[in-house]
C-alpha atoms as a PDB file:
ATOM      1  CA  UNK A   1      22.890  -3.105  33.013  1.00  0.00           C
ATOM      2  CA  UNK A   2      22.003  -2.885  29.371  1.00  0.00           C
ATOM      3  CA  UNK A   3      22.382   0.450  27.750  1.00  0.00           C
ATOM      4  CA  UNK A   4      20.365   0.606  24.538  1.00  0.00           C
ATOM      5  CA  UNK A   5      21.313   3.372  21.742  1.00  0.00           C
ATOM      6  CA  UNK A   6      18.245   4.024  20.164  1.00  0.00           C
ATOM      7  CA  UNK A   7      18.388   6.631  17.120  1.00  0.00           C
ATOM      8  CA  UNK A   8      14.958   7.625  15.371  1.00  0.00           C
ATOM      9  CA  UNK A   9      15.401   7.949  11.390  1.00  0.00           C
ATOM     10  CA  UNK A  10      14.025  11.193  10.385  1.00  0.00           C
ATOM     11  CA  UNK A  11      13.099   9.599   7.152  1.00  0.00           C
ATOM     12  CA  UNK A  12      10.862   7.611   9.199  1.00  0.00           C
ATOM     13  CA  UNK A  13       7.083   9.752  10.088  1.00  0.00           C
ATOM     14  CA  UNK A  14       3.983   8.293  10.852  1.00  0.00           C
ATOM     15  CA  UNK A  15       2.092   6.528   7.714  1.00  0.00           C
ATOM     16  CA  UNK A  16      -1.596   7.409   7.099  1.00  0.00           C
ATOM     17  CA  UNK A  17      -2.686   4.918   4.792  1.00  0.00           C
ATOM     18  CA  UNK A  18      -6.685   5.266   3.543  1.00  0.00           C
ATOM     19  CA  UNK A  19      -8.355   3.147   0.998  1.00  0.00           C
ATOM     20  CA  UNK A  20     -11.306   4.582  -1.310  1.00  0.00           C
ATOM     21  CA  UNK A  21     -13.293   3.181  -3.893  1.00  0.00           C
ATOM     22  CA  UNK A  22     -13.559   5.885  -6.448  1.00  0.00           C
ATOM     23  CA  UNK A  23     -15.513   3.979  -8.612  1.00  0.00           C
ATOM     24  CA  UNK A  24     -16.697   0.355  -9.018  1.00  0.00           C
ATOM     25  CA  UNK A  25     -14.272  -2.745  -8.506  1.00  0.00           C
ATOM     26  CA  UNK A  26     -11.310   0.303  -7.957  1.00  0.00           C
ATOM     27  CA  UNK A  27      -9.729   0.561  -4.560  1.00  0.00           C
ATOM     28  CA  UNK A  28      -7.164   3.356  -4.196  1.00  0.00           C
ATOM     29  CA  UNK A  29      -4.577   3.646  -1.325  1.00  0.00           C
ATOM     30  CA  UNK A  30      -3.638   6.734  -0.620  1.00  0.00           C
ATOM     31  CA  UNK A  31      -0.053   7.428   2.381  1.00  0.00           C
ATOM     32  CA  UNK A  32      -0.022  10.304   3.650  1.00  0.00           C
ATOM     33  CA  UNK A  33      -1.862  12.483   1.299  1.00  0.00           C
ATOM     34  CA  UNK A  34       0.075  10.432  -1.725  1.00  0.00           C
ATOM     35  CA  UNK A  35      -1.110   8.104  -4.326  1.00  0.00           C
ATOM     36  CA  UNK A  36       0.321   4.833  -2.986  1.00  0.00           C
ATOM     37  CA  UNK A  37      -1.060   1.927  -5.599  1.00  0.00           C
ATOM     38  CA  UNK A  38      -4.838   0.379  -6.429  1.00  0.00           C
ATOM     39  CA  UNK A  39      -6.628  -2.679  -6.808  1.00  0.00           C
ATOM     40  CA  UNK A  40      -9.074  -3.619  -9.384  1.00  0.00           C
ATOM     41  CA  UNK A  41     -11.208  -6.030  -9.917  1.00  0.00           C
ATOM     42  CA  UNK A  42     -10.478  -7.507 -13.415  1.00  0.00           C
ATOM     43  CA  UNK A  43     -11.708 -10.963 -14.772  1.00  0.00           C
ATOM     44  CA  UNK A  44     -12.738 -12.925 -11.170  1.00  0.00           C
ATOM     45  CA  UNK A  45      -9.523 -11.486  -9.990  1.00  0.00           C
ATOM     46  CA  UNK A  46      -8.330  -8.314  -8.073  1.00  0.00           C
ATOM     47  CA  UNK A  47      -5.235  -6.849 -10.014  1.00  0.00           C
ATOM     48  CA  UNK A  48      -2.468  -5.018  -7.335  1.00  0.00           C
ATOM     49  CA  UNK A  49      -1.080  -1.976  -9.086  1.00  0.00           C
ATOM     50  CA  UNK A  50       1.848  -0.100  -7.179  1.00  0.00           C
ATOM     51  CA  UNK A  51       2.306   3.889  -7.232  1.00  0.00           C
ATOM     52  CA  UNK A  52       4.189   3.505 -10.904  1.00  0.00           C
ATOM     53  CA  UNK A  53       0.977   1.759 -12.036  1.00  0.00           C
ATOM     54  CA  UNK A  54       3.553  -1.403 -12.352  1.00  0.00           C
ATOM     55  CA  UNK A  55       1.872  -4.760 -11.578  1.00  0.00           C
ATOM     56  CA  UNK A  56       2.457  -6.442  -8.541  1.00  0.00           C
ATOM     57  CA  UNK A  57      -0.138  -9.802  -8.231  1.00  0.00           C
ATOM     58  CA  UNK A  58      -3.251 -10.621  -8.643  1.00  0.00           C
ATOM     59  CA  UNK A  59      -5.516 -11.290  -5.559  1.00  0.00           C
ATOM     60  CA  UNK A  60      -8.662 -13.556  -4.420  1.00  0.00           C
ATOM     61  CA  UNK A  61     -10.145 -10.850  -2.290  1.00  0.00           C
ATOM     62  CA  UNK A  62      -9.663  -7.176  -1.309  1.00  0.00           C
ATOM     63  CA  UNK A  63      -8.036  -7.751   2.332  1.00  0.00           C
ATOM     64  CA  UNK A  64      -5.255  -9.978   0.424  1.00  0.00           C
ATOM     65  CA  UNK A  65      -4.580  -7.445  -2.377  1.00  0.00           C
ATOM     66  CA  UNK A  66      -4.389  -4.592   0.048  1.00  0.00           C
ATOM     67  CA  UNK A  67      -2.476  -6.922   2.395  1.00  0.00           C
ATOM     68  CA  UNK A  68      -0.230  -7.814  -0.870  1.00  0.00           C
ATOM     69  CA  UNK A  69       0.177  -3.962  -2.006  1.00  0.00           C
ATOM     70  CA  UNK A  70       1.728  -3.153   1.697  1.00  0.00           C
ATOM     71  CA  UNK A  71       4.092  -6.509   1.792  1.00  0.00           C
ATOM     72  CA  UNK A  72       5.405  -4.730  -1.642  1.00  0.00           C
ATOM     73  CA  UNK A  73       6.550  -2.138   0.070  1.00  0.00           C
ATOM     74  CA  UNK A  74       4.570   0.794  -0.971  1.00  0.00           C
ATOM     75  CA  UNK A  75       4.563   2.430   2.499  1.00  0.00           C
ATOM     76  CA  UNK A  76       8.147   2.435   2.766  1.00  0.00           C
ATOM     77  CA  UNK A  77       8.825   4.651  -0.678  1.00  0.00           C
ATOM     78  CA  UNK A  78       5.568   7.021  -0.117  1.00  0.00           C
ATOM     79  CA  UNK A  79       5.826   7.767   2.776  1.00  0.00           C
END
């Protein structure tokens, strides 16, 4: 028999990321209430902007830069 010891982080609480476009060719992420980074669309390219306003890559469509903003890691400090 395999006895498994499982411990839940408190740290760790459901993430409720949402996406808005404010305004055009600007995406913002919001986690949990929290500004969490944006994309916009800048030259034929979509900039990825953390929560600093730091940036992270450039994109070649919206599902990539939102895809690249969460690989950076911006649910893991928001939330």
């Amino acid at each position: 028999m395999t006895v498994l010891d499982i411990r839940i982080n408190e740290a760790m609480k459901p993430v409720d990321v949402a996406w808005s476009s404010p305004d055009t060719n600007l995406w913002v992420a919001t986690v949990n209430g929290d500004f969490g980074g944006m994309v916009e669309f800048v030259d034929g390219h979509f900039v990825v902007s953390d929560q600093t306003g730091s940036v992270v890559t450039s994109a070649s469509s919206i599902p990539s830069a939102q895809a690249a903003l969460e690989e950076h890691g911006f649910l893991a400090r928001v939330a």
